[in-house]
N, C-alpha and C. Protein backbone atom coordinates (compact mmCIF):
# COMPACT_ATOMS: atom_id res chain seq x y z
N UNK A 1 0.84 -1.17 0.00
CA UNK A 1 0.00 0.00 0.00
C UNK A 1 0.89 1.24 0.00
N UNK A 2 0.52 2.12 -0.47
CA UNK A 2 1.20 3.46 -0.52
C UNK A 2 1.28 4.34 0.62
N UNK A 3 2.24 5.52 0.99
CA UNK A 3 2.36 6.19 2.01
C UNK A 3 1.46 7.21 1.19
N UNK A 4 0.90 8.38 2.65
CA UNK A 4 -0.05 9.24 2.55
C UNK A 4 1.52 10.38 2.37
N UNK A 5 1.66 11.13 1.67
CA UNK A 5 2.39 12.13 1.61
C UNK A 5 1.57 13.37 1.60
N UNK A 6 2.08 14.32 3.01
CA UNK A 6 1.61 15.36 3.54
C UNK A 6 2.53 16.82 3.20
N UNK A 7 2.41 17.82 2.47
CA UNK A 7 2.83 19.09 2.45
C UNK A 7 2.60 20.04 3.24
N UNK A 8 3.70 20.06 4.00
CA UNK A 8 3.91 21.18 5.45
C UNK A 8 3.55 22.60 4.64
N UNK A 9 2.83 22.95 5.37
CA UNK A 9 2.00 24.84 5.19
C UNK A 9 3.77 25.64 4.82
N UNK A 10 4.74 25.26 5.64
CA UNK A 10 5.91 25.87 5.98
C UNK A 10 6.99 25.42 4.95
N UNK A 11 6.76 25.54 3.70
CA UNK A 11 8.12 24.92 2.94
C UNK A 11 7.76 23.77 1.46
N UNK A 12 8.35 23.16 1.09
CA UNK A 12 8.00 21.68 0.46
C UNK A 12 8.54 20.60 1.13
N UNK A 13 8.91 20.78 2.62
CA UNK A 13 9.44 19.30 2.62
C UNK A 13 8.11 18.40 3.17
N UNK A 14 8.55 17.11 2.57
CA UNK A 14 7.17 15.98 2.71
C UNK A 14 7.43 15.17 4.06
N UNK A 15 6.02 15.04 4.16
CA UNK A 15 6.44 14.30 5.45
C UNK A 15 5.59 12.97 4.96
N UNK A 16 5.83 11.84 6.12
CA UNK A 16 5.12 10.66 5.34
C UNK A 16 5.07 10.01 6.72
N UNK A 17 3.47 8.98 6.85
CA UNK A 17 3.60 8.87 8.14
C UNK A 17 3.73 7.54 8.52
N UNK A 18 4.09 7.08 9.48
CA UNK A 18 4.42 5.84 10.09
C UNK A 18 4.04 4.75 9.22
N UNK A 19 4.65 3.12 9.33
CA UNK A 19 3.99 2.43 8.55
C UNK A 19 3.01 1.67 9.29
N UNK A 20 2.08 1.06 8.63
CA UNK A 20 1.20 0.20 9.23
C UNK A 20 0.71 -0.83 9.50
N UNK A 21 0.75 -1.38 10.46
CA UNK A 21 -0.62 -1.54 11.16
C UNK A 21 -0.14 -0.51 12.79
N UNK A 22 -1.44 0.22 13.11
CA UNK A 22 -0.91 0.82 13.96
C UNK A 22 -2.08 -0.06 15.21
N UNK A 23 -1.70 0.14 17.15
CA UNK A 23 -2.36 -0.40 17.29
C UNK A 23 -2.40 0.23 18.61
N UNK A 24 -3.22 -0.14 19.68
CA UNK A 24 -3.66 0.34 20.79
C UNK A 24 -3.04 0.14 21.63
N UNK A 25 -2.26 0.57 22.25
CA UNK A 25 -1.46 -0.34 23.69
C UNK A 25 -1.84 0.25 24.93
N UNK A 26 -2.27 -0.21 25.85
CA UNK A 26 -2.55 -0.19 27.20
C UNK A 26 -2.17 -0.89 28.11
N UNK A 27 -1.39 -0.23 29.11
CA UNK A 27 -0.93 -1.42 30.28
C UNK A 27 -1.03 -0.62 31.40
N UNK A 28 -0.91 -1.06 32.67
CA UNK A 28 -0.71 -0.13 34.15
C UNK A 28 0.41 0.28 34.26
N UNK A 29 0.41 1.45 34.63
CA UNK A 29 2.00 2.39 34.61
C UNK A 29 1.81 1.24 36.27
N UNK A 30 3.38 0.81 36.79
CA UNK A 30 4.02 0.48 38.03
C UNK A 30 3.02 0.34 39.11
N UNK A 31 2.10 -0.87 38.69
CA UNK A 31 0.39 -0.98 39.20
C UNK A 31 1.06 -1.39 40.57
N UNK A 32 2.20 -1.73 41.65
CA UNK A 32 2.12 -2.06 42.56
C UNK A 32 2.31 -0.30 43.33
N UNK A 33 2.01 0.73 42.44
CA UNK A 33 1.97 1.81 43.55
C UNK A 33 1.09 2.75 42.65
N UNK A 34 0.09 2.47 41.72
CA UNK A 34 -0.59 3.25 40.65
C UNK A 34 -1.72 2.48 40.36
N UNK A 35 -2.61 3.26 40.17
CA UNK A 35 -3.91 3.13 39.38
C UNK A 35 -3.76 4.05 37.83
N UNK A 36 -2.87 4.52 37.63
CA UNK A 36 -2.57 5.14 36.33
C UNK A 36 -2.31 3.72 34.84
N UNK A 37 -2.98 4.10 33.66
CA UNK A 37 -2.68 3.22 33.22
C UNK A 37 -2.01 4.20 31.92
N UNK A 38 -1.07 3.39 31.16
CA UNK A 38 -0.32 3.97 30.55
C UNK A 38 -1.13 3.54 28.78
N UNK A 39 -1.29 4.48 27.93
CA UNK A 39 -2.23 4.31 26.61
C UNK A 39 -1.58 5.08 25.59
N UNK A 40 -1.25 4.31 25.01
CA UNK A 40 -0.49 4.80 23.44
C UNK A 40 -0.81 4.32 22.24
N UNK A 41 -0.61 5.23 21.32
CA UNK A 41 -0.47 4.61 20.11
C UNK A 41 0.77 4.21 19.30
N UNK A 42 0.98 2.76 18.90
CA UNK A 42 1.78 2.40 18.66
C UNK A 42 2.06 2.01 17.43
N UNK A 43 2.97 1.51 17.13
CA UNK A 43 3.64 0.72 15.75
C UNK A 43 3.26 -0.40 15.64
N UNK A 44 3.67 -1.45 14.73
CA UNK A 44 3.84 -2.80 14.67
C UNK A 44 5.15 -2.57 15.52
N UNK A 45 6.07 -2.39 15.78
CA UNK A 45 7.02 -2.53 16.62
C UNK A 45 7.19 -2.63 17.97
N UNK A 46 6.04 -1.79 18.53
CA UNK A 46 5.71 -1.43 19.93
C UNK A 46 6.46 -0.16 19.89
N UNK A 47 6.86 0.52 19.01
CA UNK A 47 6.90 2.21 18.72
C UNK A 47 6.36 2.92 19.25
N UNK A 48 6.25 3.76 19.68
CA UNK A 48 5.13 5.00 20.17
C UNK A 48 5.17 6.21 19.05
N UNK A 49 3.49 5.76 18.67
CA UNK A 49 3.41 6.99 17.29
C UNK A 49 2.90 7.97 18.27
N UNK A 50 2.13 7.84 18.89
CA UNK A 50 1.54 9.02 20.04
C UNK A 50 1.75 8.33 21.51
N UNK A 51 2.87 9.19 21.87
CA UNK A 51 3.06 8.80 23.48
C UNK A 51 2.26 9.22 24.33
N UNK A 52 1.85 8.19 25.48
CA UNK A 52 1.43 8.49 26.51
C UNK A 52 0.98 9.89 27.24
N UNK A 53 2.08 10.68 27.46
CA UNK A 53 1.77 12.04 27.79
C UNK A 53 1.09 13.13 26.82
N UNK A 54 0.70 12.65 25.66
CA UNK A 54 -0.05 13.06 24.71
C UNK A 54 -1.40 13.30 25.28
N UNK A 55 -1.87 12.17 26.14
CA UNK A 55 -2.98 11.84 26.52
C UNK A 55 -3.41 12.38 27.63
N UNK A 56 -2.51 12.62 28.45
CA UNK A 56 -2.58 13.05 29.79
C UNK A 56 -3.56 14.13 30.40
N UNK A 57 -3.52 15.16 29.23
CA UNK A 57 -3.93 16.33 29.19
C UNK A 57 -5.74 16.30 28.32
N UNK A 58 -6.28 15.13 28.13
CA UNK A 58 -7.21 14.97 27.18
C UNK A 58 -8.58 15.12 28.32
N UNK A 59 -9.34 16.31 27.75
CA UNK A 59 -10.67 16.78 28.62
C UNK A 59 -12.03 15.86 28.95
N UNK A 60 -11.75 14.71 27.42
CA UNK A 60 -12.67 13.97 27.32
C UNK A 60 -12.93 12.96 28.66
N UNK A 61 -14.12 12.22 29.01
CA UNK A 61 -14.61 11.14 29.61
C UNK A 61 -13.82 9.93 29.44
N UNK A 62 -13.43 8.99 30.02
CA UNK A 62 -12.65 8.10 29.84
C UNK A 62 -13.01 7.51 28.54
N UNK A 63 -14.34 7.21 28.95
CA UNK A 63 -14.84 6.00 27.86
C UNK A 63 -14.83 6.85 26.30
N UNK A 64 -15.23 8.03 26.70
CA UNK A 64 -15.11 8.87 25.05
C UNK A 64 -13.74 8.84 25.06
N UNK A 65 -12.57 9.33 25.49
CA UNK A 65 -11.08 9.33 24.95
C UNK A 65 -10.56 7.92 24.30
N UNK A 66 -11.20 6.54 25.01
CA UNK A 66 -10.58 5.50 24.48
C UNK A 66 -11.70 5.13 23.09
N UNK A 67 -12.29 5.55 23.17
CA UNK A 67 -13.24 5.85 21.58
C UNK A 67 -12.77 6.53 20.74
N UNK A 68 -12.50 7.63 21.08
CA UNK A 68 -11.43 8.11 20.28
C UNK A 68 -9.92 7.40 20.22
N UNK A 69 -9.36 7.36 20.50
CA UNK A 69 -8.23 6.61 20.19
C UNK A 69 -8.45 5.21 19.16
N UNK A 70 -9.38 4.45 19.40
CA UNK A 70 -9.91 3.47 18.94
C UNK A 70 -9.94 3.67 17.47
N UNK A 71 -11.10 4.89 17.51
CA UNK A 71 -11.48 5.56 15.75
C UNK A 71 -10.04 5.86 15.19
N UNK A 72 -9.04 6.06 15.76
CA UNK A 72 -7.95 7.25 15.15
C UNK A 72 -7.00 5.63 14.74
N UNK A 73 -7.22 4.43 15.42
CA UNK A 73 -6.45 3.52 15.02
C UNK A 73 -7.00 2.79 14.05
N UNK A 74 -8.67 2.71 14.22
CA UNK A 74 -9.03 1.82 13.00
C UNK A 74 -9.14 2.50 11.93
N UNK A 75 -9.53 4.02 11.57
CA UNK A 75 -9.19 4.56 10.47
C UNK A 75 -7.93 4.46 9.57
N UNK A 76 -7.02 4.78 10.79
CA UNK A 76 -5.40 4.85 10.01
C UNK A 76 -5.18 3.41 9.28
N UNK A 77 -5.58 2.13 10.09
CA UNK A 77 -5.38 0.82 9.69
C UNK A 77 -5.83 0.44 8.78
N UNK A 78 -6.96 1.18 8.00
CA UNK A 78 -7.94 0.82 7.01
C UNK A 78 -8.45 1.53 5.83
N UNK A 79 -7.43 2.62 6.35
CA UNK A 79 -7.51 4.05 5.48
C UNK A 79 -7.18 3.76 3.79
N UNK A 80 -6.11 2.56 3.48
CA UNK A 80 -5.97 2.31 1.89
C UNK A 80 -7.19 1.37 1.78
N UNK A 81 -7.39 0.36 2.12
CA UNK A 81 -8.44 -0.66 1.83
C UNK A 81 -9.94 0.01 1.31
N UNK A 82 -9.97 1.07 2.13
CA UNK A 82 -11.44 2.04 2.04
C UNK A 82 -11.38 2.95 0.38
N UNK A 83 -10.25 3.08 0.42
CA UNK A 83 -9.54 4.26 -0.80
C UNK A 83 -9.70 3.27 -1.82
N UNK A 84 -9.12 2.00 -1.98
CA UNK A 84 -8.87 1.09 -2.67
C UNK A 84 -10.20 0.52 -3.05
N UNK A 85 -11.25 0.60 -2.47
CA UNK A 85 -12.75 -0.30 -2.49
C UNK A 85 -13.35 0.88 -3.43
N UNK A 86 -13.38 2.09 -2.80
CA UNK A 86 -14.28 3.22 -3.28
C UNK A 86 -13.78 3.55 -4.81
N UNK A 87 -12.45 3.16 -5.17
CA UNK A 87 -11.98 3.83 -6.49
C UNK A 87 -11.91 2.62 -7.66
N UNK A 88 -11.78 1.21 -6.74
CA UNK A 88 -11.92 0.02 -7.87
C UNK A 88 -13.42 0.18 -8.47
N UNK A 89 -14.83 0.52 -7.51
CA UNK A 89 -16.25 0.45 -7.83
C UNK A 89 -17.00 1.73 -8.50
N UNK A 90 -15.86 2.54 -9.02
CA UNK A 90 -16.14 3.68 -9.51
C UNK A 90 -17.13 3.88 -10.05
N UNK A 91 -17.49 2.79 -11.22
CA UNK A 91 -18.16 2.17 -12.29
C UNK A 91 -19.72 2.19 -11.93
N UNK A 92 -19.41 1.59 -10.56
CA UNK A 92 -20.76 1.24 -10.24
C UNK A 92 -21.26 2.65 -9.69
N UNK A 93 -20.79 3.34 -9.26
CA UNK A 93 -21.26 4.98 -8.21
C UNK A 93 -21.05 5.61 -9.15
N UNK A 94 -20.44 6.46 -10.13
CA UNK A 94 -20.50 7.38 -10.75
C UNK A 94 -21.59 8.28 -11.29
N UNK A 95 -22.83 7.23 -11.80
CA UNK A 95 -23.52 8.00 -11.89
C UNK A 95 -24.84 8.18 -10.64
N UNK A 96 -24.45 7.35 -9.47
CA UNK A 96 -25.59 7.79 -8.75
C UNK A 96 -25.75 9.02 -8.17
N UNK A 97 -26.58 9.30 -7.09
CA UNK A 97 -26.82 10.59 -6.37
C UNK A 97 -25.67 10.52 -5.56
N UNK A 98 -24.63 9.52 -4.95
CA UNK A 98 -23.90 9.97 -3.69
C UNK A 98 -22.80 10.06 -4.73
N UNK A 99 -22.47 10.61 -6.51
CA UNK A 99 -21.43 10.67 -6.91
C UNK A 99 -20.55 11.37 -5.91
N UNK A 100 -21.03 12.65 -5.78
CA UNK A 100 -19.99 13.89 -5.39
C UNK A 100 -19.52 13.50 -4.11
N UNK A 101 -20.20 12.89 -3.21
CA UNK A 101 -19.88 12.64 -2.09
C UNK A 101 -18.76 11.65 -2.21
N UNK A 102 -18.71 10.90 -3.21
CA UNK A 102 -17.49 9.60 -3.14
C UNK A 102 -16.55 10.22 -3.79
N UNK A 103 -16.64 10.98 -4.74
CA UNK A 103 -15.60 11.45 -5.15
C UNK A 103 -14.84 12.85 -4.54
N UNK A 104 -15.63 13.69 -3.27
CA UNK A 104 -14.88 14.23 -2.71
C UNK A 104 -14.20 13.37 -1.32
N UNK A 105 -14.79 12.34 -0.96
CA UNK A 105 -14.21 11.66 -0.16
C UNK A 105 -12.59 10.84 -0.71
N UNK A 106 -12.64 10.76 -1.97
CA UNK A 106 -11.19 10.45 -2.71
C UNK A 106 -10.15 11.61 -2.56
N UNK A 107 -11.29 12.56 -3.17
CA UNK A 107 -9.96 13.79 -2.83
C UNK A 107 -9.55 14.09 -1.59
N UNK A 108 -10.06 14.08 -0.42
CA UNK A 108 -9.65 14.38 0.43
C UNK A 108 -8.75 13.19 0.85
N UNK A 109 -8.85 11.73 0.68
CA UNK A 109 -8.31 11.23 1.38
C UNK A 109 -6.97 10.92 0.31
N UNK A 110 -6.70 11.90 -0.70
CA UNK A 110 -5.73 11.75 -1.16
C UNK A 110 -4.84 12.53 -1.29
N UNK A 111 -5.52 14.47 -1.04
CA UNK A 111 -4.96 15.45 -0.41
C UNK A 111 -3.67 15.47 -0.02
């Protein structure tokens, strides 16, 4: 699958982002003196694409923050497959009513 290549507001240099599968990691920060649990987003490596202290500061409800995190991993994980489905069936959507909608959903996710 292809990398998403992003153009910084500040320049031409490209940025390109992590590879994938990205995934959820949760464990207890040093549970024999904490109720803190430690939540990242990670690599296939056990990488940290978004560290921990990222999170720290997040206003949301527990259960909404790990919903979010959730959405932000299964999107990224599925983000070509979706691109790849919507542009092989072109054929079939082009001329319906949700054309514009599928085809601005290409552009953006190719932006």
């Amino acid at each position: 699958m292809g990398d998403i290549v992003v153009k910084e507001d500040k320049g031409d240099r490209e940025m390109k982002h992590t590879e994938l599968p990205w995934k959820l990691y949760q464990e207890k920060f040093r549970p024999e003196i904490s109720d803190k649990v430690v939540v990242e987003i990670q690599d296939a490596n056990g990488s940290a694409i978004i560290p921990w202290g990222a999170f720290d500061a997040a206003n949301q409800p527990k259960k909404e923050r790990m919903g979010n995190y959730r959405l932000i991993v299964r999107a990224c994980n599925c983000h070509y497959q979706l691109l790849e489905a919507l542009q092989a069936t072109r054929g079939q959507w082009i001329h319906s009513v949700n054309a514009d909608k599928c085809l601005q959903a290409i552009a953006k996710a190719t932006e």
